[in-house]
Protein backbone atom coordinates (compact mmCIF):
# COMPACT_ATOMS: atom_id res chain seq x y z
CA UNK A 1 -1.39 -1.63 18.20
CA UNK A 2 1.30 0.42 19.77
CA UNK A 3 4.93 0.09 20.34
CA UNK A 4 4.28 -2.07 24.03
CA UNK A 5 2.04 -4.53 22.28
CA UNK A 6 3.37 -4.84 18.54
CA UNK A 7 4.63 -8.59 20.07
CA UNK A 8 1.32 -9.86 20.95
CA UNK A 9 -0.01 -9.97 17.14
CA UNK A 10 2.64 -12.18 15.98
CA UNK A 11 2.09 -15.99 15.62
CA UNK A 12 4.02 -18.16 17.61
CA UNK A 13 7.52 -19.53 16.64
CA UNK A 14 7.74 -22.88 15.29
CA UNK A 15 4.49 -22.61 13.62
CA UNK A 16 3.80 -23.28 9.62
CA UNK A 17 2.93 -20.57 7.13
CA UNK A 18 -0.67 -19.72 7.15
CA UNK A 19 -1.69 -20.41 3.28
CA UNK A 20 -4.07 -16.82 2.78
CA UNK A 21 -4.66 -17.54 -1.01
CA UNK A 22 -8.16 -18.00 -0.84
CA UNK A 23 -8.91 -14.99 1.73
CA UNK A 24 -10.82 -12.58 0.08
CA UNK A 25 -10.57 -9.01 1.42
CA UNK A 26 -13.15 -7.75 -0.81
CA UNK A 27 -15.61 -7.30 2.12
CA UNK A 28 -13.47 -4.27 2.97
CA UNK A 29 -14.33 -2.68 -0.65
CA UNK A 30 -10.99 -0.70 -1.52
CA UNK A 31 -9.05 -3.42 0.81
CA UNK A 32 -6.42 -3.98 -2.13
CA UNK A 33 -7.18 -7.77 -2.05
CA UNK A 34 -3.49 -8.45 -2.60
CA UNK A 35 -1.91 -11.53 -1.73
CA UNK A 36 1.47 -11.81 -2.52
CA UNK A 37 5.06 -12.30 -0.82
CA UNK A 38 7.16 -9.72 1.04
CA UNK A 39 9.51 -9.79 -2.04
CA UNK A 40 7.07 -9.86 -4.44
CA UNK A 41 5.64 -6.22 -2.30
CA UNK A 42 9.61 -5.06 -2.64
CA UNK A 43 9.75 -5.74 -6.22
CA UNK A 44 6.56 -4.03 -6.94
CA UNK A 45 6.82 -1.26 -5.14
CA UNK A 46 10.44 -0.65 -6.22
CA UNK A 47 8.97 -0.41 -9.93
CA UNK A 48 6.66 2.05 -8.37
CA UNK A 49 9.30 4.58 -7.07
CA UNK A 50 11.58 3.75 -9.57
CA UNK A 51 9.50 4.85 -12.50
CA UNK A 52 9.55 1.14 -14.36
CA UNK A 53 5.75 0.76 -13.60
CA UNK A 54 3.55 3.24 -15.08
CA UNK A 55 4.32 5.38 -17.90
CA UNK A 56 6.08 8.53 -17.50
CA UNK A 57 3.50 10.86 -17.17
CA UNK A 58 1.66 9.12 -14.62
CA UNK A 59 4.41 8.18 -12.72
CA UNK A 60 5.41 11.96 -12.80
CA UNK A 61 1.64 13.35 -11.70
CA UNK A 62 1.63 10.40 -9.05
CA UNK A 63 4.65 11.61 -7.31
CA UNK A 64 3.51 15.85 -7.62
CA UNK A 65 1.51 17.24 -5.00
CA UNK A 66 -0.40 19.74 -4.86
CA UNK A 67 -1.44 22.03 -2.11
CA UNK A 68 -4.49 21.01 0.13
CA UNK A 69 -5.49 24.31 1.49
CA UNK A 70 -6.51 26.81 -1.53
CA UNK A 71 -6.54 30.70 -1.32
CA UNK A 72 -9.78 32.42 -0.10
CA UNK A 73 -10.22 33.63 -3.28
CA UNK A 74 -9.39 30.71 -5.29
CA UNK A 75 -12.57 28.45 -6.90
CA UNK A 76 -12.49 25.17 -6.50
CA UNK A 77 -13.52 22.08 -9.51
């Protein structure tokens, strides 16, 4: 997709929602298989950033990174 043919993969005006429920996205493995609203997405992910998801600790070692390159010297786990 790029920013010339973004328009192209959009349905056509006028026409119902497409019910997805019973898609299953499984085939992809780690697909996510979520089917939810665009709110729902908002809310969740909200909770995410915002800390009101996981516990504490998690929700402080998801959001530290770490460095991807390591010293020469430094051994690796």
């Amino acid at each position: 997709m790029t920013t010339e043919n973004w328009q192209s993969m959009l349905e056509e005006p006028g026409l119902p929602p497409l019910d997805v429920t019973d898609l299953n996205t499984s085939w992809g493995w780690s697909a996510g298989n979520v089917v939810s609203t665009t709110g729902e997405m908002i809310e969740a992910f909200g909770a995410l950033a915002a800390g009101r998801l996981l516990p504490a600790e998690q929700h402080r070692e998801m959001w530290t990174t770490v460095s991807t390159t390591a010293p020469p010297t430094a051994t690796r786990r």
